[in-house]
N, C-alpha and C. Protein backbone atom coordinates (compact mmCIF):
# COMPACT_ATOMS: atom_id res chain seq x y z
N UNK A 1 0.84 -1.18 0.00
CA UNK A 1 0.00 0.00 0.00
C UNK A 1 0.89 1.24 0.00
N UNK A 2 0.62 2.38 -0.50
CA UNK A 2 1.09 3.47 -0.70
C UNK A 2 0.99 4.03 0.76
N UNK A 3 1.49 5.58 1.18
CA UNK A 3 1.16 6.35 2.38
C UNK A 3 -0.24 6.53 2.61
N UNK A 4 -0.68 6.85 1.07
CA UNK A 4 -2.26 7.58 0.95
C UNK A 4 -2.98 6.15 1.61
N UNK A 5 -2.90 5.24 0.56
CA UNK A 5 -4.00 4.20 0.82
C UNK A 5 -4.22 3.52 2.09
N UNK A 6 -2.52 3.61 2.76
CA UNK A 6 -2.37 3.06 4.28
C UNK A 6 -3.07 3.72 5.49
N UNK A 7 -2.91 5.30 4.74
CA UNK A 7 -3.70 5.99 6.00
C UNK A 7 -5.21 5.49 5.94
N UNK A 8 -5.77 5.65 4.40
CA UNK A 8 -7.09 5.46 4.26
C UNK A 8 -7.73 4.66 4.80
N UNK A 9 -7.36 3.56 4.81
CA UNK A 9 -7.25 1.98 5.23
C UNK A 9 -7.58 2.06 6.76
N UNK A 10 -6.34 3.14 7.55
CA UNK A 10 -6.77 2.88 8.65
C UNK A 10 -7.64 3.79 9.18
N UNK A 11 -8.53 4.93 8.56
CA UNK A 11 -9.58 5.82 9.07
C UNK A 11 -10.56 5.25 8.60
N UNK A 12 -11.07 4.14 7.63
CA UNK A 12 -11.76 3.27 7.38
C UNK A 12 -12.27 1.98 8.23
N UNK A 13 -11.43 2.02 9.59
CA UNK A 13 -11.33 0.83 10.37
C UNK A 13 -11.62 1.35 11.74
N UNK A 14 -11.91 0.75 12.79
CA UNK A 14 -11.86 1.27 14.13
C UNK A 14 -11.69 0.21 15.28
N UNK A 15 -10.83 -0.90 15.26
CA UNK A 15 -10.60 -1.72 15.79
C UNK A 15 -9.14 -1.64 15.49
N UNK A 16 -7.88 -2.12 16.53
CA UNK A 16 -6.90 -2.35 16.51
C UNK A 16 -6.41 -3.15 17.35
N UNK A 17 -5.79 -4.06 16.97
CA UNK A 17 -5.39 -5.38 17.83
C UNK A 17 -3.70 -4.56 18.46
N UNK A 18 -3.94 -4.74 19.49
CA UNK A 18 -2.26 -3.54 20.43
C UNK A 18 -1.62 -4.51 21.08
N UNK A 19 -0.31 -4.74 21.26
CA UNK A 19 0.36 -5.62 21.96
C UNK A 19 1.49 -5.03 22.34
N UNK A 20 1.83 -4.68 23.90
CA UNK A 20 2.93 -4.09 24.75
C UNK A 20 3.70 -5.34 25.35
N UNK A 21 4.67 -4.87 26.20
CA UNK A 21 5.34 -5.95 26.69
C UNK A 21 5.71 -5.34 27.85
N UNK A 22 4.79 -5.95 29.46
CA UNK A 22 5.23 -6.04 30.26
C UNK A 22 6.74 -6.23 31.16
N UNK A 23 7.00 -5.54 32.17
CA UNK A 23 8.86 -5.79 32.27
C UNK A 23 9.43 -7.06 32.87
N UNK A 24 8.15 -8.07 33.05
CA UNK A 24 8.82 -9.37 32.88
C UNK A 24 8.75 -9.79 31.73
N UNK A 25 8.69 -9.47 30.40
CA UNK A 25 8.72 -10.03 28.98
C UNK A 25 7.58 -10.52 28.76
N UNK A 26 6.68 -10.60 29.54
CA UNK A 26 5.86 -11.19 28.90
C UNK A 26 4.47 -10.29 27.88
N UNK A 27 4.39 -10.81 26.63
CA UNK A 27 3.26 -9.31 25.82
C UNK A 27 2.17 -10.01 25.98
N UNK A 28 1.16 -8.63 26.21
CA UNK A 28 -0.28 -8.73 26.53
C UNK A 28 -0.75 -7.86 25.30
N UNK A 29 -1.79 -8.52 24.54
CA UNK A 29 -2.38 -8.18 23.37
C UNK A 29 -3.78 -8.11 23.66
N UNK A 30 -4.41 -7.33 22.95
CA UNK A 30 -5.90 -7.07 23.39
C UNK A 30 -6.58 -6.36 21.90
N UNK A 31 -7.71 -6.59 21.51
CA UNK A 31 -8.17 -5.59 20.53
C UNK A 31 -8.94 -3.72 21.39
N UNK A 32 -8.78 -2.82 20.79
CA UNK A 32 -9.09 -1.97 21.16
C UNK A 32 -9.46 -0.97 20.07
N UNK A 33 -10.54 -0.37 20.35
CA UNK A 33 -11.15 1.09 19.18
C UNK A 33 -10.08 1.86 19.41
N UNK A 34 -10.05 2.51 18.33
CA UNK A 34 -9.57 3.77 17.92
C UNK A 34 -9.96 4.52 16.91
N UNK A 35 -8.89 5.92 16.81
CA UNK A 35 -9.38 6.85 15.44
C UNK A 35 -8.43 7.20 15.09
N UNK A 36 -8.32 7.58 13.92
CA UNK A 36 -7.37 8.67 13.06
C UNK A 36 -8.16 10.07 13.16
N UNK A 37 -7.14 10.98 13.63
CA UNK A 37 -7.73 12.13 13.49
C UNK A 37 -5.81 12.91 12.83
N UNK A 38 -5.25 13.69 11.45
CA UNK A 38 -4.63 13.96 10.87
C UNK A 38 -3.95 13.39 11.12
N UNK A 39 -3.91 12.00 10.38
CA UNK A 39 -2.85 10.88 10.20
C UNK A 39 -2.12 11.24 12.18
N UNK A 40 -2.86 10.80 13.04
CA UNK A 40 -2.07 10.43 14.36
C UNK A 40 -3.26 9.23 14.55
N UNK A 41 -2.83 8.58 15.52
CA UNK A 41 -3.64 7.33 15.71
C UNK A 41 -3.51 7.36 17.31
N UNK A 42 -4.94 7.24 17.74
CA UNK A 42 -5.18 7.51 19.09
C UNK A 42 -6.27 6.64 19.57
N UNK A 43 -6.08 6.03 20.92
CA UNK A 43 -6.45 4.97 21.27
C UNK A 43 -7.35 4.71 22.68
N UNK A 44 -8.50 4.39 22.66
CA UNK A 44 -9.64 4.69 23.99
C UNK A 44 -8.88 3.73 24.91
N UNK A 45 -8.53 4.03 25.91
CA UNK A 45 -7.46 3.20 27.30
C UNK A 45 -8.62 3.14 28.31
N UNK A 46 -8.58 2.38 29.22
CA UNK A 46 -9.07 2.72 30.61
C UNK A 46 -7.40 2.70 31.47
N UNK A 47 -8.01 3.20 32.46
CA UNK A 47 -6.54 3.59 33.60
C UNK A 47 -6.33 1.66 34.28
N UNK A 48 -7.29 1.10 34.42
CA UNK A 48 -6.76 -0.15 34.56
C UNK A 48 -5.82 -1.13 33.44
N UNK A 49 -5.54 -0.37 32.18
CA UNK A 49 -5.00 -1.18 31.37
C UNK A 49 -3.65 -1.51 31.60
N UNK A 50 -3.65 -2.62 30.94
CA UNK A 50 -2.45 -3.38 30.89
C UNK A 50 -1.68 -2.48 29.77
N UNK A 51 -2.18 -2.11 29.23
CA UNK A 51 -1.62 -1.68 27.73
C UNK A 51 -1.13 0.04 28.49
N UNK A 52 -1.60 0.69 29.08
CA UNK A 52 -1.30 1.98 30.17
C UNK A 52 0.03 2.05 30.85
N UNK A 53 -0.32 0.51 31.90
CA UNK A 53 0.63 0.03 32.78
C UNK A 53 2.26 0.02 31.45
N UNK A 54 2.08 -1.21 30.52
CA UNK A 54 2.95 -1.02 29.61
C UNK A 54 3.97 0.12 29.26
N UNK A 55 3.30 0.79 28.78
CA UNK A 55 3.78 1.80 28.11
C UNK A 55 4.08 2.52 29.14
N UNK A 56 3.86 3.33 30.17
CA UNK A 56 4.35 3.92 31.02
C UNK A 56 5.53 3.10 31.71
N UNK A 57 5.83 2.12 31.38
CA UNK A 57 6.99 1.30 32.04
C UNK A 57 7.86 1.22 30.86
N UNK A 58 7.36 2.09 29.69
CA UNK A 58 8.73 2.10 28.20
C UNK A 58 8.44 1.05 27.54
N UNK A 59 7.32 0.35 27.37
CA UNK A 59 6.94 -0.36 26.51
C UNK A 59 6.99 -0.37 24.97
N UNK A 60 7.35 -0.66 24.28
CA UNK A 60 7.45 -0.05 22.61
C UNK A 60 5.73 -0.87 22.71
N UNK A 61 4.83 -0.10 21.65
CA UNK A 61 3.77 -0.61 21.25
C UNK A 61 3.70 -1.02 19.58
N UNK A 62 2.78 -2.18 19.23
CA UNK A 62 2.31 -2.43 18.04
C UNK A 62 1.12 -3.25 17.85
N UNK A 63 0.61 -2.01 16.74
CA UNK A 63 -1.27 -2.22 16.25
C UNK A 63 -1.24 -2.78 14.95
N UNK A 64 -1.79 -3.90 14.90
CA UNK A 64 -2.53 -4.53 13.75
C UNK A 64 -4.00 -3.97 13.38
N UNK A 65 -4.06 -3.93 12.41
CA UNK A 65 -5.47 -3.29 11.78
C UNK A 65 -5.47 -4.43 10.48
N UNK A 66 -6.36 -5.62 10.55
CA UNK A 66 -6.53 -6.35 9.21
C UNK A 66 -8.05 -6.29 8.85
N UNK A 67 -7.92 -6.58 7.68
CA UNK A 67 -9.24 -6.79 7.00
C UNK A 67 -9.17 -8.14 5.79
N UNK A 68 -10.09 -8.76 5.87
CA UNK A 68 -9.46 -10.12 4.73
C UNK A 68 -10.65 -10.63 4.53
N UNK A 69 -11.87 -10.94 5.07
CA UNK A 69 -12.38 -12.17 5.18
C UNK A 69 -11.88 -13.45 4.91
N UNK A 70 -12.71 -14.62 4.29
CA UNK A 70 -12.24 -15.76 4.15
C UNK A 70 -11.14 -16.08 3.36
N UNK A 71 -10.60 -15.54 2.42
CA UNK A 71 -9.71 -15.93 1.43
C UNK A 71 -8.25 -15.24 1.79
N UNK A 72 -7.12 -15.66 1.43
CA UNK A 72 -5.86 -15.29 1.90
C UNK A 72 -5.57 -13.97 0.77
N UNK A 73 -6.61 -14.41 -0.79
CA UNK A 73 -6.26 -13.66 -1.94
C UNK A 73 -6.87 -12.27 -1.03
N UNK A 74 -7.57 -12.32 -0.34
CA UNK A 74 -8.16 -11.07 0.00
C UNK A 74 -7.69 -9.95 1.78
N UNK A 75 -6.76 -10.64 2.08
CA UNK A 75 -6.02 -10.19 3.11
C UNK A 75 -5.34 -9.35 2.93
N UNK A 76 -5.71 -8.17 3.57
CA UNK A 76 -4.87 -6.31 3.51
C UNK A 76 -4.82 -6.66 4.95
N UNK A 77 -3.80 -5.59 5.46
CA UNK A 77 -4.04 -4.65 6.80
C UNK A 77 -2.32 -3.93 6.83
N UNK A 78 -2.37 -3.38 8.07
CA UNK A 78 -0.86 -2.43 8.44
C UNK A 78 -0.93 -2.78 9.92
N UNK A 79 0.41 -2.94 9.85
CA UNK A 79 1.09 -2.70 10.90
C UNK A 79 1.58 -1.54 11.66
N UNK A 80 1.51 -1.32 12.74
CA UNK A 80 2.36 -0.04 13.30
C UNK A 80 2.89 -0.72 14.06
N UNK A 81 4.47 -0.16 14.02
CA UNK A 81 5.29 -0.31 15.00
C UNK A 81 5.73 0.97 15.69
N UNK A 82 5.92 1.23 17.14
CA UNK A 82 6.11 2.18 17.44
C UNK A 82 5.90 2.88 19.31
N UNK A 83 5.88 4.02 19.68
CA UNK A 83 5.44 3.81 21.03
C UNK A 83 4.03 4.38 20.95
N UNK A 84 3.61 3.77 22.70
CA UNK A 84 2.33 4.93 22.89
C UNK A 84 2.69 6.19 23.75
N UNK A 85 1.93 6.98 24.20
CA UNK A 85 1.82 8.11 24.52
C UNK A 85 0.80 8.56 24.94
N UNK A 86 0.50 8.89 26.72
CA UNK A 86 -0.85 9.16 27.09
C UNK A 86 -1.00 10.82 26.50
N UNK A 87 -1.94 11.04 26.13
CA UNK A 87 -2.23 12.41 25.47
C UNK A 87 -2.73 12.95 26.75
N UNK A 88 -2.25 14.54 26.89
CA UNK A 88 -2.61 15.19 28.02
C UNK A 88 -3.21 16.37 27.87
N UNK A 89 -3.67 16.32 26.23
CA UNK A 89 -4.52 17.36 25.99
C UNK A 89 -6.10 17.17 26.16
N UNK A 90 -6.78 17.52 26.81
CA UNK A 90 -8.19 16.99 27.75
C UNK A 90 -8.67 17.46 26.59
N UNK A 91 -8.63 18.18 25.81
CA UNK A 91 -10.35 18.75 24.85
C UNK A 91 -10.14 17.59 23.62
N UNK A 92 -8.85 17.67 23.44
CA UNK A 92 -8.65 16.72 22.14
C UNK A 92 -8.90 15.25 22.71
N UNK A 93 -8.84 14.61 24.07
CA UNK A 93 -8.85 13.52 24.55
C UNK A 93 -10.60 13.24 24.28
N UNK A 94 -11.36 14.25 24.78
CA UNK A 94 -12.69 14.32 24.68
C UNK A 94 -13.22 14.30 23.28
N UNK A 95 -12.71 14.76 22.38
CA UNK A 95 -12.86 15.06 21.07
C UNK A 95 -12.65 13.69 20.57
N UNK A 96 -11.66 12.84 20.43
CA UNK A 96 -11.08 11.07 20.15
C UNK A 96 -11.78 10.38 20.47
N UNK A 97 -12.58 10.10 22.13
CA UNK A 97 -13.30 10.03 22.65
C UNK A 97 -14.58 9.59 21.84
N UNK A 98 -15.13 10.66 21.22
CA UNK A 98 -16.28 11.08 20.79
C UNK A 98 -16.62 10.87 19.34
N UNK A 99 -14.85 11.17 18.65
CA UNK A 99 -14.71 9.65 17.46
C UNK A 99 -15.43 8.75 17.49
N UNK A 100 -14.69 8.02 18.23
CA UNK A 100 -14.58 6.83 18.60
C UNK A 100 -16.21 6.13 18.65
N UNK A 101 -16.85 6.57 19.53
CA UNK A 101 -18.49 6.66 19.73
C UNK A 101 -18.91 6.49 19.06
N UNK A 102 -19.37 7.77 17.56
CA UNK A 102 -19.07 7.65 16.34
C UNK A 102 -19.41 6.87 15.33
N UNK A 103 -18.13 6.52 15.40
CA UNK A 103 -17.70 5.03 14.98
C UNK A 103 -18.29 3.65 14.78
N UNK A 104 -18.05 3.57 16.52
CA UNK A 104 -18.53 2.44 16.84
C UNK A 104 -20.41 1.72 16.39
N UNK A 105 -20.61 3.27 17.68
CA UNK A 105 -21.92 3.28 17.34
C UNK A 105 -22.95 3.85 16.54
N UNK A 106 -22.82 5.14 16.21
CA UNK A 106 -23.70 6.02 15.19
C UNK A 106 -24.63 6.25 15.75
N UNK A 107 -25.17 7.57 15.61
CA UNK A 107 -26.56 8.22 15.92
C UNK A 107 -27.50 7.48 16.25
N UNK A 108 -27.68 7.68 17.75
CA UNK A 108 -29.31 6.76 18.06
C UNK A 108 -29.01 5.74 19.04
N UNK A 109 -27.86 4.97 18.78
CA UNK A 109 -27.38 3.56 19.19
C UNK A 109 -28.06 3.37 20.56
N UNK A 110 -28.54 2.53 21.10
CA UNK A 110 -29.04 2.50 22.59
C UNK A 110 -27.70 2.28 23.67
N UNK A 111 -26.57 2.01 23.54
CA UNK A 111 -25.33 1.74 24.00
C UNK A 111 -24.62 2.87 24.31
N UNK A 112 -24.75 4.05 23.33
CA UNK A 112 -23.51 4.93 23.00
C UNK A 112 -24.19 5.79 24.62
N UNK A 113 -25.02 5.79 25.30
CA UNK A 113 -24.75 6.46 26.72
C UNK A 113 -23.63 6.10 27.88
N UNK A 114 -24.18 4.50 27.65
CA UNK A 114 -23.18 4.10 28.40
C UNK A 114 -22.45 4.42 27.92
N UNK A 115 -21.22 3.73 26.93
CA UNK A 115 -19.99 4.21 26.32
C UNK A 115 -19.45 5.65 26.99
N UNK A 116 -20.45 6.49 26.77
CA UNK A 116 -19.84 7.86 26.80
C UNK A 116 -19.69 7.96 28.59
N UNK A 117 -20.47 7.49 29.33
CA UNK A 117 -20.26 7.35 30.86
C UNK A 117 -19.40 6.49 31.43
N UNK A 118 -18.65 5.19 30.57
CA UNK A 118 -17.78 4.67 31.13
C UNK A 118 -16.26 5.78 30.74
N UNK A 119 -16.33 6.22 29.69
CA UNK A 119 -15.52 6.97 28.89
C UNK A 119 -15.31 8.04 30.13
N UNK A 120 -16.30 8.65 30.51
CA UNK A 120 -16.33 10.02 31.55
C UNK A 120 -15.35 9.55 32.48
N UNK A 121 -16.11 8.26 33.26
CA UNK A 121 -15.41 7.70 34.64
C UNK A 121 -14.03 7.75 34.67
N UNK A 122 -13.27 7.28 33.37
CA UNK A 122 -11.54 7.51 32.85
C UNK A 122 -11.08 8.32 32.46
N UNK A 123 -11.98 9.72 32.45
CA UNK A 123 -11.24 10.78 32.17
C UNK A 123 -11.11 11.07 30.11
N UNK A 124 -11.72 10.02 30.25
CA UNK A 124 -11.51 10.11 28.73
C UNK A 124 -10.06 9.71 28.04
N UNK A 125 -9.41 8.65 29.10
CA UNK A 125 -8.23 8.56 28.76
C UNK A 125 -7.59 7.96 26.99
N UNK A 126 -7.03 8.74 26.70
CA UNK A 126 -6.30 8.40 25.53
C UNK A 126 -4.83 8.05 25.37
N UNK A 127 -4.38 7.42 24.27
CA UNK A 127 -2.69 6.94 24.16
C UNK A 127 -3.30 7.05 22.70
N UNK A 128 -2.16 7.76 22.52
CA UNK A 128 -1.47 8.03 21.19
C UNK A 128 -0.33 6.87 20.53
N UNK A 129 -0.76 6.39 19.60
CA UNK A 129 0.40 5.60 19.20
C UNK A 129 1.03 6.23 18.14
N UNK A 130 2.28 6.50 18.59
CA UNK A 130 3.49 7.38 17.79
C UNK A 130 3.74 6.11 16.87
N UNK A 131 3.77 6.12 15.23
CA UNK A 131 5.02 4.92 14.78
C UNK A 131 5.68 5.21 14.72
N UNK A 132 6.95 4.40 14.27
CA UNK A 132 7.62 4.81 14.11
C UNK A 132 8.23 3.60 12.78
N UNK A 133 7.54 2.71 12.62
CA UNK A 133 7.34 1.85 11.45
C UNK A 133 5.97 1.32 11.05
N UNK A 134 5.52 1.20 9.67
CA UNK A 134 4.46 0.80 9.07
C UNK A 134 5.06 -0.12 8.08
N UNK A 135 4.14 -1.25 8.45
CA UNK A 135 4.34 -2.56 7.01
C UNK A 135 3.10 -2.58 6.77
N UNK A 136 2.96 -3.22 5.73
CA UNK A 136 1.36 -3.00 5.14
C UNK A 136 1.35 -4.67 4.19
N UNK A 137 0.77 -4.96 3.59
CA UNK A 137 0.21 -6.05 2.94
C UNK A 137 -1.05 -5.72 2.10
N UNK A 138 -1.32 -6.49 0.89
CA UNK A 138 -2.71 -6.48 0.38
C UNK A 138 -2.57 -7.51 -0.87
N UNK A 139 -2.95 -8.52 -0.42
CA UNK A 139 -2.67 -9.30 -0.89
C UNK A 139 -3.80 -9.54 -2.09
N UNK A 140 -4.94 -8.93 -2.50
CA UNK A 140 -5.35 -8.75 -3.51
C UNK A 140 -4.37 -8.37 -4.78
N UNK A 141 -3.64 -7.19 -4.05
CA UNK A 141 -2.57 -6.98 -5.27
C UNK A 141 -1.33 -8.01 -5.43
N UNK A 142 -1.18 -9.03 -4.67
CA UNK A 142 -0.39 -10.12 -4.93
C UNK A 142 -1.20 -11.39 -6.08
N UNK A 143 -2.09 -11.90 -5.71
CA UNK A 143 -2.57 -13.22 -5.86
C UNK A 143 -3.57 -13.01 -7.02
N UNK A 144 -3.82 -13.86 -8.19
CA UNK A 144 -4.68 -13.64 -8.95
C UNK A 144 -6.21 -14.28 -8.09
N UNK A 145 -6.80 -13.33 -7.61
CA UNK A 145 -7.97 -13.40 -7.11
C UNK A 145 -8.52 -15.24 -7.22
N UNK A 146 -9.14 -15.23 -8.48
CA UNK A 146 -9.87 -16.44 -9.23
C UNK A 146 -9.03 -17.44 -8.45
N UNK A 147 -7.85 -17.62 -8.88
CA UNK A 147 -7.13 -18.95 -8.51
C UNK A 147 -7.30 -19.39 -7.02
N UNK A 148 -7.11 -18.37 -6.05
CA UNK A 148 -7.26 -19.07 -4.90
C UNK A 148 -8.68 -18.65 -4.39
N UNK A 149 -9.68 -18.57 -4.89
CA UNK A 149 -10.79 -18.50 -3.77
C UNK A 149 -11.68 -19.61 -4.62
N UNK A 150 -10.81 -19.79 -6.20
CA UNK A 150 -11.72 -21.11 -6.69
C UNK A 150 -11.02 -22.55 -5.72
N UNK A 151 -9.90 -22.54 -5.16
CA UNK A 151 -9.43 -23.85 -4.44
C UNK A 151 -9.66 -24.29 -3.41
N UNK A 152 -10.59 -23.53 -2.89
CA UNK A 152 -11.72 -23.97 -1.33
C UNK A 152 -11.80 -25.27 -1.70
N UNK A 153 -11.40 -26.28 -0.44
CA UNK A 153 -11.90 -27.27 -0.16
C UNK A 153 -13.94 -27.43 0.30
């Protein structure tokens, strides 16, 4: 994927699979929402996270964002490699926040109260994931489509 299409790709998505590494080595992976707001990528935390704890202990972070369904011919996504960063700007935290919501849920949703009241309780906490590497894949543009989604067993 190009810069353009990679970003696109990921303001098109709102799930990110994050994996830190605790300072006994051991990595804790979790899926988590997020948003793009001008190509930065920012991430709904609660203060109990593991992924918080992480990174405040110098954790390097990295987000998977895939999309594929069943066929391998049809597997895209990006990688970020890179750190996080609790954001300590409160209006913009509220603003990501509210993305995010959004997103998830859209106008009306019977859920998005809660959401926004568990969201309150944390302050609205956010982490920024800085990259500092992107790999990407799309394997549509590899594989002649036909051939492998005709070889389903």
């Amino acid at each position: 994927m190009s810069q353009e299409q990679r970003w696109s790709f990921l303001e098109r998505h709102h799930e990110i699979a994050v994996s830190t590494v605790n300072r006994d080595g051991v990595i804790y992976s979790s899926p988590v929402w997020y948003t793009v707001k001008d190509k930065r990528i920012y991430l709904g935390i609660d203060q109990a996270s593991h992924h918080l704890k992480n990174t405040e202990g110098g954790s390097s972070m990295t987000g998977v964002v895939f999309d594929g369904g069943n066929d391998l011919a049809t597997a895209r996504g990006v990688q970020i490699q890179g750190r996080g960063e609790v954001l300590e700007d409160k209006e913009l935290a509220k603003e990501c926040d509210e993305r995010i919501a959004d997103s998830i849920f859209g106008p009306g949703h019977p859920h998005i109260e809660s959401y926004r009241e568990y969201r309150n309780y944390y302050d609205h906490l956010i982490i920024e994931l800085k990259p500092e590497k992107m790999i990407t894949w799309d394997m549509r543009k590899l594989y002649h489509l036909q051939v492998y989604t005709s070889r389903k067993l």
